[in-house]
ModelCIF file with pLDDT and N, C-alpha, C, O atoms, coordinates in Angstrom:
data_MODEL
#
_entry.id   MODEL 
#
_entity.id                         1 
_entity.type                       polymer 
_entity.pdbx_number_of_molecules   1 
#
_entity_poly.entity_id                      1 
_entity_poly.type                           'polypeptide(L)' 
_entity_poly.nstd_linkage                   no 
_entity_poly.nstd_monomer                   no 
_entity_poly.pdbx_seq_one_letter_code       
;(UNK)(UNK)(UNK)(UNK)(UNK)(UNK)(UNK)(UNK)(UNK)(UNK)(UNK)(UNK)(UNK)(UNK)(UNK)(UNK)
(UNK)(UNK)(UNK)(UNK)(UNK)(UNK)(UNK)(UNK)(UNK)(UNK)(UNK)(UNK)(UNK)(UNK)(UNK)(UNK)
(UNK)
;
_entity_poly.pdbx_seq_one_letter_code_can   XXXXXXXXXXXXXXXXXXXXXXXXXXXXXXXXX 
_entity_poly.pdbx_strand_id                 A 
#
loop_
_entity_poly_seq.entity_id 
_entity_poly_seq.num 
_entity_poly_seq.mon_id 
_entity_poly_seq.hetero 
1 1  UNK n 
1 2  UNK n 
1 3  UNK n 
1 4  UNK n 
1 5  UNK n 
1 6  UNK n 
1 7  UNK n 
1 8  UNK n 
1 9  UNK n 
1 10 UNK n 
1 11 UNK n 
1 12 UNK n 
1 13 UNK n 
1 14 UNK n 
1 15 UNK n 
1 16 UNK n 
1 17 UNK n 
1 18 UNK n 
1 19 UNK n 
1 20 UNK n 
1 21 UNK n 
1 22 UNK n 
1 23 UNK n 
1 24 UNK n 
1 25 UNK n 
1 26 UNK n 
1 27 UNK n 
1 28 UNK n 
1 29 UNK n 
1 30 UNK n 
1 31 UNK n 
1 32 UNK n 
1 33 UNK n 
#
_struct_asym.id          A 
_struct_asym.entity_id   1 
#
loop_
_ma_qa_metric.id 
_ma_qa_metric.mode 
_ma_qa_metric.name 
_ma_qa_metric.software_group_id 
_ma_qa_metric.type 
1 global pLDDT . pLDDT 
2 local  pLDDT . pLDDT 
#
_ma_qa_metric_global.metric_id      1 
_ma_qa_metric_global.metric_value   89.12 
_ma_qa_metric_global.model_id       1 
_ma_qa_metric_global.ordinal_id     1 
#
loop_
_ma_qa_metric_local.label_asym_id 
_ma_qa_metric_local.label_comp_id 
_ma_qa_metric_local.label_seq_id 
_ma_qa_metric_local.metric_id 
_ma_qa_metric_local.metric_value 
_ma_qa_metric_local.model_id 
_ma_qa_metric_local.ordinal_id 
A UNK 1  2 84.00 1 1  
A UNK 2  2 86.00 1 2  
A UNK 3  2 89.00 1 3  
A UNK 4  2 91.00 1 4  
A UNK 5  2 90.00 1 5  
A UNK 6  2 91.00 1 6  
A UNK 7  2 94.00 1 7  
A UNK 8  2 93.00 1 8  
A UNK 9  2 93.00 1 9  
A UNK 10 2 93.00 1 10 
A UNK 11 2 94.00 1 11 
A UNK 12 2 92.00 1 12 
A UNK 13 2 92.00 1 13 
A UNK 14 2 94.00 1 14 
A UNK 15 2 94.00 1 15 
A UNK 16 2 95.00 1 16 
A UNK 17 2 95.00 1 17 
A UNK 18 2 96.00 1 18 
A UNK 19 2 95.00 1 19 
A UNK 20 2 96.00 1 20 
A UNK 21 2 94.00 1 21 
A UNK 22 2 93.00 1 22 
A UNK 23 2 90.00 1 23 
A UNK 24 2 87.00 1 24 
A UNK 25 2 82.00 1 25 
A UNK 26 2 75.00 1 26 
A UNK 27 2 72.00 1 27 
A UNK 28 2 77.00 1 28 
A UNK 29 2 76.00 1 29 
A UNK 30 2 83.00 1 30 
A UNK 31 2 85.00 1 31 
A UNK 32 2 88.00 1 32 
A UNK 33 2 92.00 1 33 
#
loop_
_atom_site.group_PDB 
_atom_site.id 
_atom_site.type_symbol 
_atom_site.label_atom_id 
_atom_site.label_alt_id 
_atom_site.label_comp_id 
_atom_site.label_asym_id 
_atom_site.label_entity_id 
_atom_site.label_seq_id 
_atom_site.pdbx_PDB_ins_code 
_atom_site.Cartn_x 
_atom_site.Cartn_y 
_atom_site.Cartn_z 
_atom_site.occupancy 
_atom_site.B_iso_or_equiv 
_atom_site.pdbx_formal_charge 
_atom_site.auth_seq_id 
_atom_site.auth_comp_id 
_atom_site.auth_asym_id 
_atom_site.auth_atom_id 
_atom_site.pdbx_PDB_model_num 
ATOM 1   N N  . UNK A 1 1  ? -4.963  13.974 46.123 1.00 84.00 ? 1  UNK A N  1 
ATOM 2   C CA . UNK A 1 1  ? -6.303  14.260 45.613 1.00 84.00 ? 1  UNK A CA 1 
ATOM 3   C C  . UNK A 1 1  ? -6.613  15.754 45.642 1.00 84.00 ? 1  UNK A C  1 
ATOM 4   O O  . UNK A 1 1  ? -7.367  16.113 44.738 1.00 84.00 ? 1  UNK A O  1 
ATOM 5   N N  . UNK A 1 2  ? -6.251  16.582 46.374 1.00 86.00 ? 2  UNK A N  1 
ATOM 6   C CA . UNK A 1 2  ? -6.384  17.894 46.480 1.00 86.00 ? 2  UNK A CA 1 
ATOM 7   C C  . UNK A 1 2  ? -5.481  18.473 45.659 1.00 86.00 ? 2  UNK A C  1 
ATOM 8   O O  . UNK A 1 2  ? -5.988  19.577 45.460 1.00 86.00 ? 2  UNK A O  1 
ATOM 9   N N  . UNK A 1 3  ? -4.385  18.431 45.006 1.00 89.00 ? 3  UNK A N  1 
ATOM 10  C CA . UNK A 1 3  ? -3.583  18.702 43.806 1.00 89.00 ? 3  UNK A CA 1 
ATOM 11  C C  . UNK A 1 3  ? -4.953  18.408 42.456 1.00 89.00 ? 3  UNK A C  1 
ATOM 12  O O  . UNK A 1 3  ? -5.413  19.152 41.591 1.00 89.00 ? 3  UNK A O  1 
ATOM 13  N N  . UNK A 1 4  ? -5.188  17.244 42.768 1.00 91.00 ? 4  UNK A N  1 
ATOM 14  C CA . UNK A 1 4  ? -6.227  16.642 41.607 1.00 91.00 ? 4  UNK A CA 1 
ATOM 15  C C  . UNK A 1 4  ? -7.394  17.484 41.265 1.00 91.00 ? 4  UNK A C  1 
ATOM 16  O O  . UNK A 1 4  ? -7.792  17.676 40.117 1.00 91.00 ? 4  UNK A O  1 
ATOM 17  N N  . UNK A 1 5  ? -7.944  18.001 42.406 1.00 90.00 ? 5  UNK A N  1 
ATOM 18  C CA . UNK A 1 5  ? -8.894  18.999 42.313 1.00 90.00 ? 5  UNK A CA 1 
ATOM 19  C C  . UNK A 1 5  ? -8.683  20.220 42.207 1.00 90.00 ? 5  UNK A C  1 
ATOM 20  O O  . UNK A 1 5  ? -9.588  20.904 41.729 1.00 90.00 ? 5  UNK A O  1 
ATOM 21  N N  . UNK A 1 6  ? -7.596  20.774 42.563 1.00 91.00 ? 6  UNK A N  1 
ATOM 22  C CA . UNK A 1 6  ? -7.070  22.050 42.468 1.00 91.00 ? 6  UNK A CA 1 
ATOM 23  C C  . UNK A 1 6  ? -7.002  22.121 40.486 1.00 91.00 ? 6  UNK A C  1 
ATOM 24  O O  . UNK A 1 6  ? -7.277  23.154 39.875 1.00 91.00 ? 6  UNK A O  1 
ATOM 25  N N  . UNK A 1 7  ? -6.684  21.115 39.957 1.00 94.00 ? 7  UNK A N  1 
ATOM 26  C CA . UNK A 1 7  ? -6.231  21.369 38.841 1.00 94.00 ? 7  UNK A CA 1 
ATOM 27  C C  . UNK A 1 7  ? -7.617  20.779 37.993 1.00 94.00 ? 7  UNK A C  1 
ATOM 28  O O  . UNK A 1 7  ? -7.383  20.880 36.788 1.00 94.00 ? 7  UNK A O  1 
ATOM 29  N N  . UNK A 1 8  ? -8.581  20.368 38.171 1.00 93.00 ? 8  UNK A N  1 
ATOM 30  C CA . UNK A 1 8  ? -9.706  20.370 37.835 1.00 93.00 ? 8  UNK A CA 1 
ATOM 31  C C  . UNK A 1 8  ? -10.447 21.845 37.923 1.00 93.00 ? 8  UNK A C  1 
ATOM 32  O O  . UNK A 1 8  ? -10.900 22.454 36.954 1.00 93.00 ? 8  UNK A O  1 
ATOM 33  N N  . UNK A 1 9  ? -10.468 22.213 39.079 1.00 93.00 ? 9  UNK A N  1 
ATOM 34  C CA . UNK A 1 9  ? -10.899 23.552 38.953 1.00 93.00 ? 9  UNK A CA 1 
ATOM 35  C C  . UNK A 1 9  ? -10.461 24.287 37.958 1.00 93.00 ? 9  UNK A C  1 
ATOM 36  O O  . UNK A 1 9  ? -11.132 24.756 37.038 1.00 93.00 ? 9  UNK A O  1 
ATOM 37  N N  . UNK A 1 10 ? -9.073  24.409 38.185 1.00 93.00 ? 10 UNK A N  1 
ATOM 38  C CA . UNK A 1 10 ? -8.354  25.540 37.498 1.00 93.00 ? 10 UNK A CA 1 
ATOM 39  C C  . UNK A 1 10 ? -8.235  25.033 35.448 1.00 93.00 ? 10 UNK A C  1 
ATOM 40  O O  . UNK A 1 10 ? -7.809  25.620 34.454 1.00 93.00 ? 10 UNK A O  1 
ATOM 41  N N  . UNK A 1 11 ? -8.727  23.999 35.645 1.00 94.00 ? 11 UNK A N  1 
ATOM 42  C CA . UNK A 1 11 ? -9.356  23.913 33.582 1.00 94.00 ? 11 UNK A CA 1 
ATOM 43  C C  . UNK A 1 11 ? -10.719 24.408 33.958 1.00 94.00 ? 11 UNK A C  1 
ATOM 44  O O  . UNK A 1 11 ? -11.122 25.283 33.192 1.00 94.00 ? 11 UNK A O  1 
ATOM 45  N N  . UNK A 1 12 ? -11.468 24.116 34.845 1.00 92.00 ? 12 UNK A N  1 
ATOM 46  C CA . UNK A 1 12 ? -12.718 24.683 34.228 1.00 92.00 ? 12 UNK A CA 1 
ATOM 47  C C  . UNK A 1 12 ? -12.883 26.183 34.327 1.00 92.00 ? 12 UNK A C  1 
ATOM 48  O O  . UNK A 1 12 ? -13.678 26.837 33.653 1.00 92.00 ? 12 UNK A O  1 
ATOM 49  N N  . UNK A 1 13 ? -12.004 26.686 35.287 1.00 92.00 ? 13 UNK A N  1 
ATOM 50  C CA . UNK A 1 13 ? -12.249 28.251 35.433 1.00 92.00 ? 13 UNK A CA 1 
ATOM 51  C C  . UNK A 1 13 ? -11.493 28.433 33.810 1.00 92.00 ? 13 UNK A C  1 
ATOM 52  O O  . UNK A 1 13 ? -12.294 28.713 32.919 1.00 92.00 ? 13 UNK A O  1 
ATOM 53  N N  . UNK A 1 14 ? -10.427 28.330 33.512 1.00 94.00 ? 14 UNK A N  1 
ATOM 54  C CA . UNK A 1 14 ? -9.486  28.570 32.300 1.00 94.00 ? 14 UNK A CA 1 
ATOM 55  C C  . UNK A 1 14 ? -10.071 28.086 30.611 1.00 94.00 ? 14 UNK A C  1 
ATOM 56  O O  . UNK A 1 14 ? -9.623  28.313 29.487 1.00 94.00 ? 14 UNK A O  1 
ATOM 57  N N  . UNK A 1 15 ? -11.526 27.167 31.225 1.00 94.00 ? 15 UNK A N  1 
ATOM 58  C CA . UNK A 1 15 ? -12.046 26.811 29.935 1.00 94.00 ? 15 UNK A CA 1 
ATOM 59  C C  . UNK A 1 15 ? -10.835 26.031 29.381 1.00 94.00 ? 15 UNK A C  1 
ATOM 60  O O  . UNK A 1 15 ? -10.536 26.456 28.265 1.00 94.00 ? 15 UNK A O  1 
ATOM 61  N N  . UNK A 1 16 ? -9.745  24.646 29.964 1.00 95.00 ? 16 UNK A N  1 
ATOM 62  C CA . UNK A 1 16 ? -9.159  24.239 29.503 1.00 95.00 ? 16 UNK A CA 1 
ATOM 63  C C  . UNK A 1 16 ? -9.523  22.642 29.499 1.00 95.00 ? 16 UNK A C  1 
ATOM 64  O O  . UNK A 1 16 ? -10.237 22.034 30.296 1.00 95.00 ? 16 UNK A O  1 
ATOM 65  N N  . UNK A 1 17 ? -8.866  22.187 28.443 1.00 95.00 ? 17 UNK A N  1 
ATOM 66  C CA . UNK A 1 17 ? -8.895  20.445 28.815 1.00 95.00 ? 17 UNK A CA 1 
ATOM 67  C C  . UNK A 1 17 ? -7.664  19.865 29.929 1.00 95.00 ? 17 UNK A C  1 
ATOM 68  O O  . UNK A 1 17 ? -6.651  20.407 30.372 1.00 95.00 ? 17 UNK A O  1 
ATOM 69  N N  . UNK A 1 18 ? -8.188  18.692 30.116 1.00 96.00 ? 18 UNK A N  1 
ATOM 70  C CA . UNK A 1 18 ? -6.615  18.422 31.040 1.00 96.00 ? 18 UNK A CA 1 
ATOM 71  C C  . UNK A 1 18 ? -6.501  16.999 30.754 1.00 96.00 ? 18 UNK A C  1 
ATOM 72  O O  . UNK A 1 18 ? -7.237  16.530 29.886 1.00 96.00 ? 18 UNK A O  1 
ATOM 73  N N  . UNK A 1 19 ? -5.762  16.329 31.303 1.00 95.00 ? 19 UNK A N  1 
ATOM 74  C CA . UNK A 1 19 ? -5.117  14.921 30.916 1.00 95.00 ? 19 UNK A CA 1 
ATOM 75  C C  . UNK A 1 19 ? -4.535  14.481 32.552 1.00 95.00 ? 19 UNK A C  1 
ATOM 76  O O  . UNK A 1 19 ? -4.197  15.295 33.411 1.00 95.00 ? 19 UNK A O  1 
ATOM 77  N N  . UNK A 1 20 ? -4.533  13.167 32.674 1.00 96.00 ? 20 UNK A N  1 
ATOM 78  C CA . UNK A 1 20 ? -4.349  12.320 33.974 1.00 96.00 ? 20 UNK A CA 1 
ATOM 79  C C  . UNK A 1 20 ? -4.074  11.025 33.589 1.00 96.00 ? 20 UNK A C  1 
ATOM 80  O O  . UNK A 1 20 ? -4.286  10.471 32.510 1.00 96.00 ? 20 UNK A O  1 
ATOM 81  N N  . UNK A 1 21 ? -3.494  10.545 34.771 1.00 94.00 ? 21 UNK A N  1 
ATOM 82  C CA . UNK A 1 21 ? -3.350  8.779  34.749 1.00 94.00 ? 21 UNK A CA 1 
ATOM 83  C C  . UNK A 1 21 ? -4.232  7.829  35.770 1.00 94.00 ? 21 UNK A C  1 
ATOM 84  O O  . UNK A 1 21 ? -3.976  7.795  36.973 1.00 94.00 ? 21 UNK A O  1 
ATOM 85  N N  . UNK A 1 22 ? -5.263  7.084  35.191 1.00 93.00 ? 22 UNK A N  1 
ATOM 86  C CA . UNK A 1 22 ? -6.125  6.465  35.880 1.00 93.00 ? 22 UNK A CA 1 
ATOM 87  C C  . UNK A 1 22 ? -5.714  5.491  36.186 1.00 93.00 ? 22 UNK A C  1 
ATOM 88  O O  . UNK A 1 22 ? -4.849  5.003  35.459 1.00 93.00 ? 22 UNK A O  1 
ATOM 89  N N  . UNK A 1 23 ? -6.112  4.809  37.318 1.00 90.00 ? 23 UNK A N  1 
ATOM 90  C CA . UNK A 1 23 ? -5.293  3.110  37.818 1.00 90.00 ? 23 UNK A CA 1 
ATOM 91  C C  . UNK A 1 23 ? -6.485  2.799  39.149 1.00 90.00 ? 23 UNK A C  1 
ATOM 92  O O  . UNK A 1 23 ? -7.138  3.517  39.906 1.00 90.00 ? 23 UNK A O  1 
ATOM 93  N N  . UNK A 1 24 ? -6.309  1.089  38.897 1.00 87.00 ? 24 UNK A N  1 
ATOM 94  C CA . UNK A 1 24 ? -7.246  0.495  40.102 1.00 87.00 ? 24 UNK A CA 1 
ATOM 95  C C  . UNK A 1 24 ? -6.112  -0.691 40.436 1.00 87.00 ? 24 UNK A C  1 
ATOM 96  O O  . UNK A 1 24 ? -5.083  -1.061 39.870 1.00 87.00 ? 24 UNK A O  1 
ATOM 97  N N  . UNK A 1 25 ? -6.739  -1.048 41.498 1.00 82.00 ? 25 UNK A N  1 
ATOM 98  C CA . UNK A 1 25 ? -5.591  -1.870 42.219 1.00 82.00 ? 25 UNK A CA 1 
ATOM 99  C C  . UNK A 1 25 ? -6.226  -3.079 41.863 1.00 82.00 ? 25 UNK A C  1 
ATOM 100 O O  . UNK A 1 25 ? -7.385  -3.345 41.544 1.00 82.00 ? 25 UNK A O  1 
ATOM 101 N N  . UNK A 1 26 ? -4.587  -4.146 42.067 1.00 75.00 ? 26 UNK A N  1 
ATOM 102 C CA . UNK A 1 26 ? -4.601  -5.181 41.522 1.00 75.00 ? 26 UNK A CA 1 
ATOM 103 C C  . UNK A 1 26 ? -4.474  -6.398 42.492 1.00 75.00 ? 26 UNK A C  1 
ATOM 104 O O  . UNK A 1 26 ? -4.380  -6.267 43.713 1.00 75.00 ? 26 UNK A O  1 
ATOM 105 N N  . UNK A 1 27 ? -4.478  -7.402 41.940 1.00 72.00 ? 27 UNK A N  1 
ATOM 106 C CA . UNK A 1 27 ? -4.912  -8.874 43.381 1.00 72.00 ? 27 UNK A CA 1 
ATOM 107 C C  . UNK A 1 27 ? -3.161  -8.626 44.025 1.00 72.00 ? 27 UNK A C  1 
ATOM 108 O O  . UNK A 1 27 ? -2.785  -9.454 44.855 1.00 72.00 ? 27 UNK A O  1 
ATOM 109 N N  . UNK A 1 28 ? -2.185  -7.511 43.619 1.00 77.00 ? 28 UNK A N  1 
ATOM 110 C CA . UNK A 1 28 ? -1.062  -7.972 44.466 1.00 77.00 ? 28 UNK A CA 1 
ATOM 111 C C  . UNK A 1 28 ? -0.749  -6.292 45.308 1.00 77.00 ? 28 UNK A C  1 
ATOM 112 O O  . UNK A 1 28 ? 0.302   -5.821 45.745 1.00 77.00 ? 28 UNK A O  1 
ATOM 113 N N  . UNK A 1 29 ? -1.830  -5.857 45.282 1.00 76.00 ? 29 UNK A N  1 
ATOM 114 C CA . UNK A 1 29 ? -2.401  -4.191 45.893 1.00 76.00 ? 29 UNK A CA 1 
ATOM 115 C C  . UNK A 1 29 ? -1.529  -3.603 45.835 1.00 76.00 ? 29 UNK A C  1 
ATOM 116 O O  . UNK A 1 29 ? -0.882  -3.203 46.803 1.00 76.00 ? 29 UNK A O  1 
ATOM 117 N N  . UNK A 1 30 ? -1.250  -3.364 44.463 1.00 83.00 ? 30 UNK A N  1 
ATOM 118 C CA . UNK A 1 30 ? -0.382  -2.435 43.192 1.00 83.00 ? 30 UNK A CA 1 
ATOM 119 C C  . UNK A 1 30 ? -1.387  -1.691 42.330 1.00 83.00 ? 30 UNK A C  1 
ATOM 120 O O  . UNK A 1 30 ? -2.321  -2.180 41.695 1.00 83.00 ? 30 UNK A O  1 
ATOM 121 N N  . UNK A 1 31 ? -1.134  -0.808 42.395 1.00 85.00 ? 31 UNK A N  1 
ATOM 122 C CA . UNK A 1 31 ? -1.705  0.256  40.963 1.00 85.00 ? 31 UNK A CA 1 
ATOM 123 C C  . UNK A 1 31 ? -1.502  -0.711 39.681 1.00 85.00 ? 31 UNK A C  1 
ATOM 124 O O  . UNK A 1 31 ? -0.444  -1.279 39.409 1.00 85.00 ? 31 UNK A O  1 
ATOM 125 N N  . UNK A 1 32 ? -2.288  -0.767 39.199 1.00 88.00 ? 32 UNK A N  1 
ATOM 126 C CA . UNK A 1 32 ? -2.714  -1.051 37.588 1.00 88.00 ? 32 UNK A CA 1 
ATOM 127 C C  . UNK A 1 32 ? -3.723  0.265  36.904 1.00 88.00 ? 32 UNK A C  1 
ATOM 128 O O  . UNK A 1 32 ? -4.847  0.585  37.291 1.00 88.00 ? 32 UNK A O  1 
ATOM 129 N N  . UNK A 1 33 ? -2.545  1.168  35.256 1.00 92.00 ? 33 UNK A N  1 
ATOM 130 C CA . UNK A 1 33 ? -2.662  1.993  34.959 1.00 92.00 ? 33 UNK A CA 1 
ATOM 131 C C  . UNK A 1 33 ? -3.554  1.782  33.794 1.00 92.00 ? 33 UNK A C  1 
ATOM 132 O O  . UNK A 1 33 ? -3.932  2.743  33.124 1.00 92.00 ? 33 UNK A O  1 
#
């Protein structure tokens, strides 16, 4: 999560967009993307 935010910052200081992979866990408490 601190990678995650580090690189949130660093688009908004840079005025950039960014891209990620979102996921919630599933009934077998596995990532689902």
């Amino acid at each position: 999560i601190f990678y995650v935010i580090d690189t949130i910052y660093r688009c908004i200081d840079n005025n950039k967009k960014m891209n990620f992979k979102y996921y919630k866990w599933n009934e077998k408490k596995e990532k689902e993307y």
